[in-house]
N, C-alpha and C. Protein backbone atom coordinates (compact mmCIF):
# COMPACT_ATOMS: atom_id res chain seq x y z
N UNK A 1 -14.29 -71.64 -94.50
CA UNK A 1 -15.06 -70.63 -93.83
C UNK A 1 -16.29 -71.29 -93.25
N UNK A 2 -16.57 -71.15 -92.06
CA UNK A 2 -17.48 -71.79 -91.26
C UNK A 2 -18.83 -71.13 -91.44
N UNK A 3 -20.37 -71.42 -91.05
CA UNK A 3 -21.57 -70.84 -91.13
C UNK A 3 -21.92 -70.51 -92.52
N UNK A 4 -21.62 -71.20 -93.41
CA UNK A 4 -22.04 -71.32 -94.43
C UNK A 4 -23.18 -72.32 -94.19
N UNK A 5 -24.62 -71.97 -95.04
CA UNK A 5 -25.39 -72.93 -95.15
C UNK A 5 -25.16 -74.83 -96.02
N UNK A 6 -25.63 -75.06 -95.67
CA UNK A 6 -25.48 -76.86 -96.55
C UNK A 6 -25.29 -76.29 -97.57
N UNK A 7 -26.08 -75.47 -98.54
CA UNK A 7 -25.66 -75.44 -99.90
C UNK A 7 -24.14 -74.51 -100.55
N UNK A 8 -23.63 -74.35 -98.89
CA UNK A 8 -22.04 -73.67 -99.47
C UNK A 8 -22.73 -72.31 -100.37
N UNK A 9 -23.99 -71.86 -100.12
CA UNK A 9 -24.32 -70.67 -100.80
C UNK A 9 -24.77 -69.61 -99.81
N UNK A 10 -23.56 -68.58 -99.60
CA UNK A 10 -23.58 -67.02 -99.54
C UNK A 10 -25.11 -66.23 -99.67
N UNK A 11 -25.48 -66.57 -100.71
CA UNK A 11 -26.76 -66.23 -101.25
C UNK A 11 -28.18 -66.60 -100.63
N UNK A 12 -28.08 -67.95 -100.11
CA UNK A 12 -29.35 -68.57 -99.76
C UNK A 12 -29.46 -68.57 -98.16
N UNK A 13 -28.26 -67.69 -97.55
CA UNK A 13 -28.53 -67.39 -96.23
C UNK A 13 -29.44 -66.30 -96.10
N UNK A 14 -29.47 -65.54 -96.98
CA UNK A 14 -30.59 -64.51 -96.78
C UNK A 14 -31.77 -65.06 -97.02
N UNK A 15 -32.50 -64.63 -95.14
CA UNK A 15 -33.77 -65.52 -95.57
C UNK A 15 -34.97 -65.09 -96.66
N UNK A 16 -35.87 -66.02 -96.43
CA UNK A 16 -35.81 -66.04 -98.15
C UNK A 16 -37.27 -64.79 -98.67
N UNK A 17 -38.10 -64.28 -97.39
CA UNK A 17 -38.18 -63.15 -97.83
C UNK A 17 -37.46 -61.75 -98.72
N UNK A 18 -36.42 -61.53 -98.07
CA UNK A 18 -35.22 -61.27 -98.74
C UNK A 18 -34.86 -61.06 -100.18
N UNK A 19 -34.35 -62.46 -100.18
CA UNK A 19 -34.16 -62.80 -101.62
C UNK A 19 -35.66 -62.57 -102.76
N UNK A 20 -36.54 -63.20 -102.09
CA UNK A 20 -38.07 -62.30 -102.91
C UNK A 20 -38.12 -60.77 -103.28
N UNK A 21 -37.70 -60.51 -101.78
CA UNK A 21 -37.52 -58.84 -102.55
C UNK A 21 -36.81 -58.00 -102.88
N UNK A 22 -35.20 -58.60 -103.19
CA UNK A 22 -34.17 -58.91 -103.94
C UNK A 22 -34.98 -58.88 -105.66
N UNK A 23 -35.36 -60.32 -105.39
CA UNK A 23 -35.30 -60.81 -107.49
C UNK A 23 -36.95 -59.55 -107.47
N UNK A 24 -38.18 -59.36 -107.06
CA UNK A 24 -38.74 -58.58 -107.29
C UNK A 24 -38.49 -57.38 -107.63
N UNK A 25 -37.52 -56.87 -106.93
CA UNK A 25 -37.50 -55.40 -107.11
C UNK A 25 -36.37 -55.47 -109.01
N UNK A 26 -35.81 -56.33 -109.07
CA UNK A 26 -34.86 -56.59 -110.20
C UNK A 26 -35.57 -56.96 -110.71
N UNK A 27 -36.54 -57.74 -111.30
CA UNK A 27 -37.74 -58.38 -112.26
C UNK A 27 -38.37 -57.76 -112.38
N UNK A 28 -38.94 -56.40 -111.77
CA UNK A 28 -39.34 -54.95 -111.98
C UNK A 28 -38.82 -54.30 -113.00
N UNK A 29 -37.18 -54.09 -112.10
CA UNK A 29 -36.73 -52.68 -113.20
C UNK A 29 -35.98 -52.89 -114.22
N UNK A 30 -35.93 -54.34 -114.22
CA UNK A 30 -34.74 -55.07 -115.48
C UNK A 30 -35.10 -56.09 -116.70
N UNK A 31 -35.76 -55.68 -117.57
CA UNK A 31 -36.51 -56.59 -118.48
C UNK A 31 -35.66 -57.75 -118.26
N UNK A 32 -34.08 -57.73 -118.73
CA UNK A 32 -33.36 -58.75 -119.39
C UNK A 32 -33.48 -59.83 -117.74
N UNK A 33 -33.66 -58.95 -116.39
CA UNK A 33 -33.66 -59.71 -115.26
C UNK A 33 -35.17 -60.87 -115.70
N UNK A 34 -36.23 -60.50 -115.91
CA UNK A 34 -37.46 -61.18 -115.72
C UNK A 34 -37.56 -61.81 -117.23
N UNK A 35 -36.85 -61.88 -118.15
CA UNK A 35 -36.75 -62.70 -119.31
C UNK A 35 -36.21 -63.84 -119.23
N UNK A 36 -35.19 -63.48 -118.31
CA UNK A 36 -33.89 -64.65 -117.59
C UNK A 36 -34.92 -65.68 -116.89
N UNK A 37 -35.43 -65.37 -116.18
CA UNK A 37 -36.32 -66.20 -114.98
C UNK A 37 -37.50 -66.82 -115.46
N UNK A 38 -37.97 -66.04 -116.32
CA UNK A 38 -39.47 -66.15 -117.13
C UNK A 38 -38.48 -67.75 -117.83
N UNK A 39 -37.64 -67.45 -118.35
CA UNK A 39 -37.30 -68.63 -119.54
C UNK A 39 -36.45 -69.69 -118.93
N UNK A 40 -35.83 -69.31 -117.27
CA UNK A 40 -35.21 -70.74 -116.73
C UNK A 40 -36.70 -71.13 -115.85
N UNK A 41 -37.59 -70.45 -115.46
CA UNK A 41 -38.93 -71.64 -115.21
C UNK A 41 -39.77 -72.21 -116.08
N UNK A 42 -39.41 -72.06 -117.44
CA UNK A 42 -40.30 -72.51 -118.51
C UNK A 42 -39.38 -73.92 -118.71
N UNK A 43 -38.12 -73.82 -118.32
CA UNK A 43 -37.25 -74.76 -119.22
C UNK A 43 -37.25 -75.98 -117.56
N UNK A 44 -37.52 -75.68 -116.51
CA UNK A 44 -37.62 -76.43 -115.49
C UNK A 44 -39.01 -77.32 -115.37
N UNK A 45 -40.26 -76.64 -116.37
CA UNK A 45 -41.24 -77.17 -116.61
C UNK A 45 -42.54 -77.03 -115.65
N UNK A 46 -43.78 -77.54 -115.97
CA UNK A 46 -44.81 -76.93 -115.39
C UNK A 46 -45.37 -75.31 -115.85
N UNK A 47 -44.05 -74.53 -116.75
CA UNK A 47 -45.00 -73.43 -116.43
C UNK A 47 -44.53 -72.80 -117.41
N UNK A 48 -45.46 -72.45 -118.56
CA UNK A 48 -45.51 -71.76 -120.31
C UNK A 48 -44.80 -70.34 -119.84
N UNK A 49 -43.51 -70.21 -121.01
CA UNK A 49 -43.81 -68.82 -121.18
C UNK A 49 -44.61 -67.76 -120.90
N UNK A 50 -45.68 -67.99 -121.85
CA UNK A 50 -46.61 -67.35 -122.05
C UNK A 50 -47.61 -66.81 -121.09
N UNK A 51 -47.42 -67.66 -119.85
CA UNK A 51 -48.08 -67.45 -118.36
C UNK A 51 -47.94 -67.10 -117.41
N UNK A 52 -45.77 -67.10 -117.52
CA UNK A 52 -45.18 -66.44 -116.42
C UNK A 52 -44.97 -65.21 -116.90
N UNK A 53 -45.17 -64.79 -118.22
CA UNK A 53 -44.71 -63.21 -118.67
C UNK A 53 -45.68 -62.22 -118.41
N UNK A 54 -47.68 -62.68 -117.69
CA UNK A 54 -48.60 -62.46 -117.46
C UNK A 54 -48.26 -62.16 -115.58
N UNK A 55 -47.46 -62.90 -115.25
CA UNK A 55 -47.23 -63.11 -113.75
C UNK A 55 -46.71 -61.17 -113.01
N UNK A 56 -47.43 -61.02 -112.09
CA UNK A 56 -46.38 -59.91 -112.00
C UNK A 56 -45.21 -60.38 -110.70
N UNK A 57 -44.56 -59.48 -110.77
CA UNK A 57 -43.01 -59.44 -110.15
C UNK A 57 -42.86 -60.27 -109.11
N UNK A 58 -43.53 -60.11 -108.02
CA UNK A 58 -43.82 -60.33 -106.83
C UNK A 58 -43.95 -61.47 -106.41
N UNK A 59 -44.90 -62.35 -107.79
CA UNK A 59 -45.20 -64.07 -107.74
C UNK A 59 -44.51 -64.55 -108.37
N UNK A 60 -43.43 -63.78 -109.68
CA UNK A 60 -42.44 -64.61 -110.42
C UNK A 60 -41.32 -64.65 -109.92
N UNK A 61 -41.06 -63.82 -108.64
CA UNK A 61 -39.94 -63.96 -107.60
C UNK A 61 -40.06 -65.06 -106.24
N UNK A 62 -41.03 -65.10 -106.23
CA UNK A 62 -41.06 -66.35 -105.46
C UNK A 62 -41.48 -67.19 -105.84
N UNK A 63 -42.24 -67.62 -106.63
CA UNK A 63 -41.93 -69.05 -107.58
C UNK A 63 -40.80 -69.13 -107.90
N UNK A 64 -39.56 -68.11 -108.15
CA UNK A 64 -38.06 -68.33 -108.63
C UNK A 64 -37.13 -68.71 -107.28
N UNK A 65 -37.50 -68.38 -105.98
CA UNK A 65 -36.91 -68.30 -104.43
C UNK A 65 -37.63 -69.93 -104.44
N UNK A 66 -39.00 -70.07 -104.07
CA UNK A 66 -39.08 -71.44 -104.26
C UNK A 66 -38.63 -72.75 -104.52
N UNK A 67 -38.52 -72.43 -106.60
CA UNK A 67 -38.20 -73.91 -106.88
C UNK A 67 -36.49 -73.57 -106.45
N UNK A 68 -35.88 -72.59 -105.79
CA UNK A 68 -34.55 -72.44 -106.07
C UNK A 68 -33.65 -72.59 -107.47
N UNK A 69 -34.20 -71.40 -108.22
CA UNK A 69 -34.23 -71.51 -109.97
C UNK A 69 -33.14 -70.96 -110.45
N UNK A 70 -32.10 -70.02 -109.32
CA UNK A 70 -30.97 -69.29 -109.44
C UNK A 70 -29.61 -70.45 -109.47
N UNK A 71 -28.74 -69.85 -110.47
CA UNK A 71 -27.72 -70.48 -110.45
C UNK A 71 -26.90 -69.79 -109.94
N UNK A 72 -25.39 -70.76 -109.49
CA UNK A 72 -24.57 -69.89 -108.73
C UNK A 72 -24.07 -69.10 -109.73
N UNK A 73 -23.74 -68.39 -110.49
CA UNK A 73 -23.42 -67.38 -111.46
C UNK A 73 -24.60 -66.69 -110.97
N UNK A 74 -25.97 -66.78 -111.19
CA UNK A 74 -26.56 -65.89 -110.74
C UNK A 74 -26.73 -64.92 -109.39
N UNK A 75 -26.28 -65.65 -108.41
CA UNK A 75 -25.80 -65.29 -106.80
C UNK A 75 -25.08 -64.50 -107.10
N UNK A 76 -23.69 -64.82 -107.77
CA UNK A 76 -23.13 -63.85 -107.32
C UNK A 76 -23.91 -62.36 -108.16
N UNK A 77 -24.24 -62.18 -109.20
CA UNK A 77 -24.62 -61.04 -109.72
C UNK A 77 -25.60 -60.03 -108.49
N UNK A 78 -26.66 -61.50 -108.23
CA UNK A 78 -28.16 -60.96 -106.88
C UNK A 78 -26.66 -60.43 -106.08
N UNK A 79 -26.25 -60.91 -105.49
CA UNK A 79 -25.55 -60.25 -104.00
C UNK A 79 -24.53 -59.27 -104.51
N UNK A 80 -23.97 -58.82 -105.45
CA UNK A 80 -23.32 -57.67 -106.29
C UNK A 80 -24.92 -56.74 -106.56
N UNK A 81 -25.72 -56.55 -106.86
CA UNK A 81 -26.77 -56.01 -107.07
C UNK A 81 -27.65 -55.25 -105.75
N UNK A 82 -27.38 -56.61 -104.73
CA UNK A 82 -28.37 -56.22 -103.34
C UNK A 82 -27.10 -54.97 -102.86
N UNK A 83 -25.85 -55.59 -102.50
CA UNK A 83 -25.14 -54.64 -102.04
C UNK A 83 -24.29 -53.14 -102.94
N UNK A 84 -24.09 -53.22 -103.65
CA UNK A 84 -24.17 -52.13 -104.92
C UNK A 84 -25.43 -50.91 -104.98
N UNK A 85 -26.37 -51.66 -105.57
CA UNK A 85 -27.62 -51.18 -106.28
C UNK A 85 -28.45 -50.66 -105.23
N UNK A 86 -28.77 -51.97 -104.58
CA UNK A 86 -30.27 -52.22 -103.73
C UNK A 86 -30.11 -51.31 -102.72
N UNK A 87 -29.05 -51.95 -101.66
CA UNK A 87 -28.80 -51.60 -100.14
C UNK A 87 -27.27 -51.29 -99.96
N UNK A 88 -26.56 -49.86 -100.93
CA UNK A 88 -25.40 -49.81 -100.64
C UNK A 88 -24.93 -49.50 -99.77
N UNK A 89 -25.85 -48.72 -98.28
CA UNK A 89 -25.45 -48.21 -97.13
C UNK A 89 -23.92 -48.84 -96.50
N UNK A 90 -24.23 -50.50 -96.68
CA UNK A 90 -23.40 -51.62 -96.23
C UNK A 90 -21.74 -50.96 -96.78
N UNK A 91 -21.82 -51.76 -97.96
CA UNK A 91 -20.37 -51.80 -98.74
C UNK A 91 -19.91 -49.70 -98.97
N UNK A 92 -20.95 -49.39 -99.27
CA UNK A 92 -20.38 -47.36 -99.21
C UNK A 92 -19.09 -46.92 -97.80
N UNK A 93 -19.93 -48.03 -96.07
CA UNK A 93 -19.55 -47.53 -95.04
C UNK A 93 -18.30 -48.41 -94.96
N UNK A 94 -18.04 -49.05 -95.77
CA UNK A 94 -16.94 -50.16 -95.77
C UNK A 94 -15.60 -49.64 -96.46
N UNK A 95 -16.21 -48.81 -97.73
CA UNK A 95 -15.05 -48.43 -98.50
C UNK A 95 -14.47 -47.17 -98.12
N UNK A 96 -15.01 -46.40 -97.63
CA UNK A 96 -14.96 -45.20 -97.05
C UNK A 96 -13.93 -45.55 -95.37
N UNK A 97 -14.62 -46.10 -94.89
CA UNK A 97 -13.46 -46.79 -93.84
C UNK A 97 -12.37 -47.41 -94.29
N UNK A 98 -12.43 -47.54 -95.16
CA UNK A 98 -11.26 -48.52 -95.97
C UNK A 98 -10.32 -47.44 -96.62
N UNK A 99 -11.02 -46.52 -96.47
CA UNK A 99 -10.20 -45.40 -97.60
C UNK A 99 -9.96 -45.66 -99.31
N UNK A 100 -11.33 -46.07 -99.48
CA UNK A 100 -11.34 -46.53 -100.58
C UNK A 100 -11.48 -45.71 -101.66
N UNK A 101 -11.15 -45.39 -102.63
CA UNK A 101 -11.37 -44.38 -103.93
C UNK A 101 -12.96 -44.72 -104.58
N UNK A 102 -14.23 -44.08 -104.33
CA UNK A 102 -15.70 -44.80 -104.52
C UNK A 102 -16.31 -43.76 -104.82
N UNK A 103 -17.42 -43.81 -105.46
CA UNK A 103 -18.43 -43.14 -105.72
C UNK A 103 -19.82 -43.86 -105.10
N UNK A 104 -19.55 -43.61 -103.90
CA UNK A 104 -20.81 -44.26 -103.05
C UNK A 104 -20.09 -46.04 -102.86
N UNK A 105 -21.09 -46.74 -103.55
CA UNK A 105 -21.08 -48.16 -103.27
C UNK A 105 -20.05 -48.67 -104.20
N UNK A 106 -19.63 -48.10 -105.09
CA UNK A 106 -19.13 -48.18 -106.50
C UNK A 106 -17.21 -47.94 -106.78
N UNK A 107 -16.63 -48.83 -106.97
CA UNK A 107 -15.31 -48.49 -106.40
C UNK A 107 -14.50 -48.23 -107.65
N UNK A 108 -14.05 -46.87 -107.48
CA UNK A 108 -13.38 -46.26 -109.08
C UNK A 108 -12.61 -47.41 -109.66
N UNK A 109 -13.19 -47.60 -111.02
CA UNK A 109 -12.61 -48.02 -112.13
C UNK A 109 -11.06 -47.78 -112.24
N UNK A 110 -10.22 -47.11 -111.80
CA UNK A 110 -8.98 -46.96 -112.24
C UNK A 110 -8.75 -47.94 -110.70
N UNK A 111 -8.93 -48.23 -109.77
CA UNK A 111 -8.50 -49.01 -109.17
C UNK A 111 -7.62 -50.58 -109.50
N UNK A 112 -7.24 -50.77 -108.83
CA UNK A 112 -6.66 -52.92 -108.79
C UNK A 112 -6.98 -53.19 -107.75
N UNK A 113 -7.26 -54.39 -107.59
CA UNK A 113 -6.78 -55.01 -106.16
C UNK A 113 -5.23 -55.78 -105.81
N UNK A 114 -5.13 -55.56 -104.53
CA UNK A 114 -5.85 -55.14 -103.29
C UNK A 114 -6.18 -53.59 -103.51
N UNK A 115 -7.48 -53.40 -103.07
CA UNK A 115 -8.01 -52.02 -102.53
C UNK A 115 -7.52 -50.90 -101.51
N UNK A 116 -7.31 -51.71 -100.60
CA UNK A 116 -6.46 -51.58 -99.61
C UNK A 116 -6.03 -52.45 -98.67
N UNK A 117 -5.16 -51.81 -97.77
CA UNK A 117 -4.01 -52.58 -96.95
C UNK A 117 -4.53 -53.37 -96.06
N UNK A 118 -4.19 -54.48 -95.17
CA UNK A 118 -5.30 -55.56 -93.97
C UNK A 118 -5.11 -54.80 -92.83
N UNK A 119 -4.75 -53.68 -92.50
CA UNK A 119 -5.05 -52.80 -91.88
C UNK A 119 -6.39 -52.16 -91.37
N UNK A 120 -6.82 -51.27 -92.91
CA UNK A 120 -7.20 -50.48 -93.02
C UNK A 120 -8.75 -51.24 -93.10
N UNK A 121 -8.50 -52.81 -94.13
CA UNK A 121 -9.58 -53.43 -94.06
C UNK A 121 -10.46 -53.93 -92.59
N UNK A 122 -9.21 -54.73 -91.83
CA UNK A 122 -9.27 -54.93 -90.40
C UNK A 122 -10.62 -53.73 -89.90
N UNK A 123 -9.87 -52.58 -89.90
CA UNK A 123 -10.88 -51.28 -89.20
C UNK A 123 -12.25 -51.29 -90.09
N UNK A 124 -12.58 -51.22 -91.40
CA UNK A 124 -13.39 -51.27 -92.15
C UNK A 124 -14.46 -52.44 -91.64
N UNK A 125 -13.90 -53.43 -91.36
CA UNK A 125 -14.65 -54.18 -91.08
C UNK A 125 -15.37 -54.46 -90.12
N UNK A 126 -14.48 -54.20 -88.97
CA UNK A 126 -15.00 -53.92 -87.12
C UNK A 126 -15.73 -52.45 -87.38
N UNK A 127 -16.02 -51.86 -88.14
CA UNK A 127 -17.30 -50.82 -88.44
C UNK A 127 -18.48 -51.27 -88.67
N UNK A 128 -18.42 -51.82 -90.07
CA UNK A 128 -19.21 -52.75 -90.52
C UNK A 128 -19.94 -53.74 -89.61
N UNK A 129 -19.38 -54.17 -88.90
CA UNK A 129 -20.03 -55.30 -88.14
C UNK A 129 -20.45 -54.48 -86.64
N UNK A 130 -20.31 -53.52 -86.27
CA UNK A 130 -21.03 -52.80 -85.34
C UNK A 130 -22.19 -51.66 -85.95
N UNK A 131 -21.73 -51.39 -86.77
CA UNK A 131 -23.25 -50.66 -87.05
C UNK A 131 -24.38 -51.26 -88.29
N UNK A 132 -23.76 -52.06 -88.53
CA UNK A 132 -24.99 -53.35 -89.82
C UNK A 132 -24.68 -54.72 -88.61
N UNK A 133 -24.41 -54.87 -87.74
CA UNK A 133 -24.63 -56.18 -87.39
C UNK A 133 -24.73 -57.67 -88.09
N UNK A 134 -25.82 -58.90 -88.49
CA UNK A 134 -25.60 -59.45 -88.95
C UNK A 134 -25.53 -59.36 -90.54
N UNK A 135 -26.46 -57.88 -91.12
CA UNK A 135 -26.42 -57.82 -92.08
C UNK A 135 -24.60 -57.33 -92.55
N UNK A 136 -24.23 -57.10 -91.88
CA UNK A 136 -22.66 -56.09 -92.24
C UNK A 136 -21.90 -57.48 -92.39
N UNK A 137 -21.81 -58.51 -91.25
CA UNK A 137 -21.79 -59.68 -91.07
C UNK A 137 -21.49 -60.57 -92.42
N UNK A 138 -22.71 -60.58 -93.00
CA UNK A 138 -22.91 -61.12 -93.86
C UNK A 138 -21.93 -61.04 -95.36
N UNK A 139 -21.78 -59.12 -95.50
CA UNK A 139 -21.50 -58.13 -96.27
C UNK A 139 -20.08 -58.95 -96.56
N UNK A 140 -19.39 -58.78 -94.97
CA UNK A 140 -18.05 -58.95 -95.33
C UNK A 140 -17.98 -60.18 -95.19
N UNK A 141 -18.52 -61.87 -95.49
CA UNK A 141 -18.34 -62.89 -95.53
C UNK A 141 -18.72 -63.11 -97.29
N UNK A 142 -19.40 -62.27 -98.03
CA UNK A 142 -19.48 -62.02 -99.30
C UNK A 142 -18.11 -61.93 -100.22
N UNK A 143 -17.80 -60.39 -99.70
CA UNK A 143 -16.39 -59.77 -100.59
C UNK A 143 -15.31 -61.27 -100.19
N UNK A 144 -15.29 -61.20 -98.77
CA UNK A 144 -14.54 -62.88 -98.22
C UNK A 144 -14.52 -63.92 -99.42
N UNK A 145 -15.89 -64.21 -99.44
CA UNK A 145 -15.77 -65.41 -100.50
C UNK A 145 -15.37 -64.98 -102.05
N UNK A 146 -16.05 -63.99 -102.60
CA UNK A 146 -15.63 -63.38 -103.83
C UNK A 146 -14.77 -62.79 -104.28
N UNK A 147 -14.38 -62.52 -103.16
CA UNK A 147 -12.88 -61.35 -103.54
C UNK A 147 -12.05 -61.05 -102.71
N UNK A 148 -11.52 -62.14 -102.18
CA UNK A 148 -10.60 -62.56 -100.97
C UNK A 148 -9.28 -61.47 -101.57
N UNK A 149 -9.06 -61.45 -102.82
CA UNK A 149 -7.44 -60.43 -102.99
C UNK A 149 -7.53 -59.31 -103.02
N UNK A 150 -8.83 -58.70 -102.95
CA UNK A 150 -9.13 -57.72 -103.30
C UNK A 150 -9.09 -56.44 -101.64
N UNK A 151 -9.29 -57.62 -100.63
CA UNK A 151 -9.43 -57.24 -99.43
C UNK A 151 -8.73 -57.90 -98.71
N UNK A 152 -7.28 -57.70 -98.33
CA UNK A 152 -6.10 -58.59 -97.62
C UNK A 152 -6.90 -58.89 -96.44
N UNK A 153 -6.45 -59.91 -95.80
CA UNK A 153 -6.86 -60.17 -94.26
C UNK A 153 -8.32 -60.37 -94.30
N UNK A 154 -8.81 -60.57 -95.20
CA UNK A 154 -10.41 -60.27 -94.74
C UNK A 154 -11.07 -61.86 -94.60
N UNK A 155 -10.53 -63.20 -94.70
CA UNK A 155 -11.00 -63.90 -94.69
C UNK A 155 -11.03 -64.56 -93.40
N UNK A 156 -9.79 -64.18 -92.92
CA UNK A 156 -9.45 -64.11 -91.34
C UNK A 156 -10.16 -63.24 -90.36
N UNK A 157 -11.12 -62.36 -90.58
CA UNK A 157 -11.73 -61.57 -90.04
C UNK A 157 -13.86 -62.09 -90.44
N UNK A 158 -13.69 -62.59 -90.92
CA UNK A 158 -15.21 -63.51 -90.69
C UNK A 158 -15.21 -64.95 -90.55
N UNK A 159 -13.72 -65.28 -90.32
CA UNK A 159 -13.82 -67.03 -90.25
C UNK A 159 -14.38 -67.65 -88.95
N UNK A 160 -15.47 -68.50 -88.86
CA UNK A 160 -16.06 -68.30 -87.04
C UNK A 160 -14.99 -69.14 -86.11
């Protein structure tokens, strides 16, 4: 898959305002999120416990965007979170075009993949990418990389 950044990370194309207010708004409302971060910049060094747990959200998210403190396990959770949680407008207008069985962003539990047919995805996706543009863009080069079975045809439909 082409237009991937050097680091082959999905994640670190969002520029990096973004991602600040991504891990902020999650280092806010998620203790176990800002315990995580608080204790992989203590263990990267330069900076006590005890000083980043004083930090508020805002500066312990970009000191974390900074030193680039996220692991790829963690990406994928941030970009399951941004599009889910954060900003489901994206993936809601996707599944719904898709004819997807969802509760908003959220795709019923009794489901399997495939979700649906490379049809249906095909159309889902030429939605997506006209009314979210690069962000929709982006959306479906995500599920692409993460969940290529889940969405037939779909890797063929963001490959540049």
């Amino acid at each position: 898959m082409g237009g991937v950044g050097v680091s082959g990370s999905i994640y670190r194309e969002l520029p990096a305002p973004r991602r600040i207010a991504l891990l902020t708004r999650l280092i806010s409302e998620r203790k176990d999120v800002k315990a995580l971060y608080i204790q992989r910049m203590a263990k990267r060094g330069g900076f006590r416990p005890v000083t980043l747990v004083t930090w508020p959200a805002a500066k312990l998210a970009q000191e974390v965007v900074r030193m680039n403190a996220q692991t790829a396990e963690d990406e994928i959770d941030l970009l399951q979170a941004l599009y889910v949680d954060i900003e489901p407008a994206i993936q809601t207008a996707f599944l719904q075009a898709a004819g997807v069985k969802a509760a908003g962003a959220v795709i019923d539990e009794t489901l399997e993949p495939p979700y649906a047919a490379a049809e249906p995805v095909a159309r889902a996706a030429a939605l997506v990418r006209e009314q979210f543009g690069k962000d929709g863009v982006h959306y479906l080069r995500t599920i692409a990389r993460y969940n290529p079975a889940g969405w037939p045809g779909i890797s063929g439909l963001v490959a540049d």
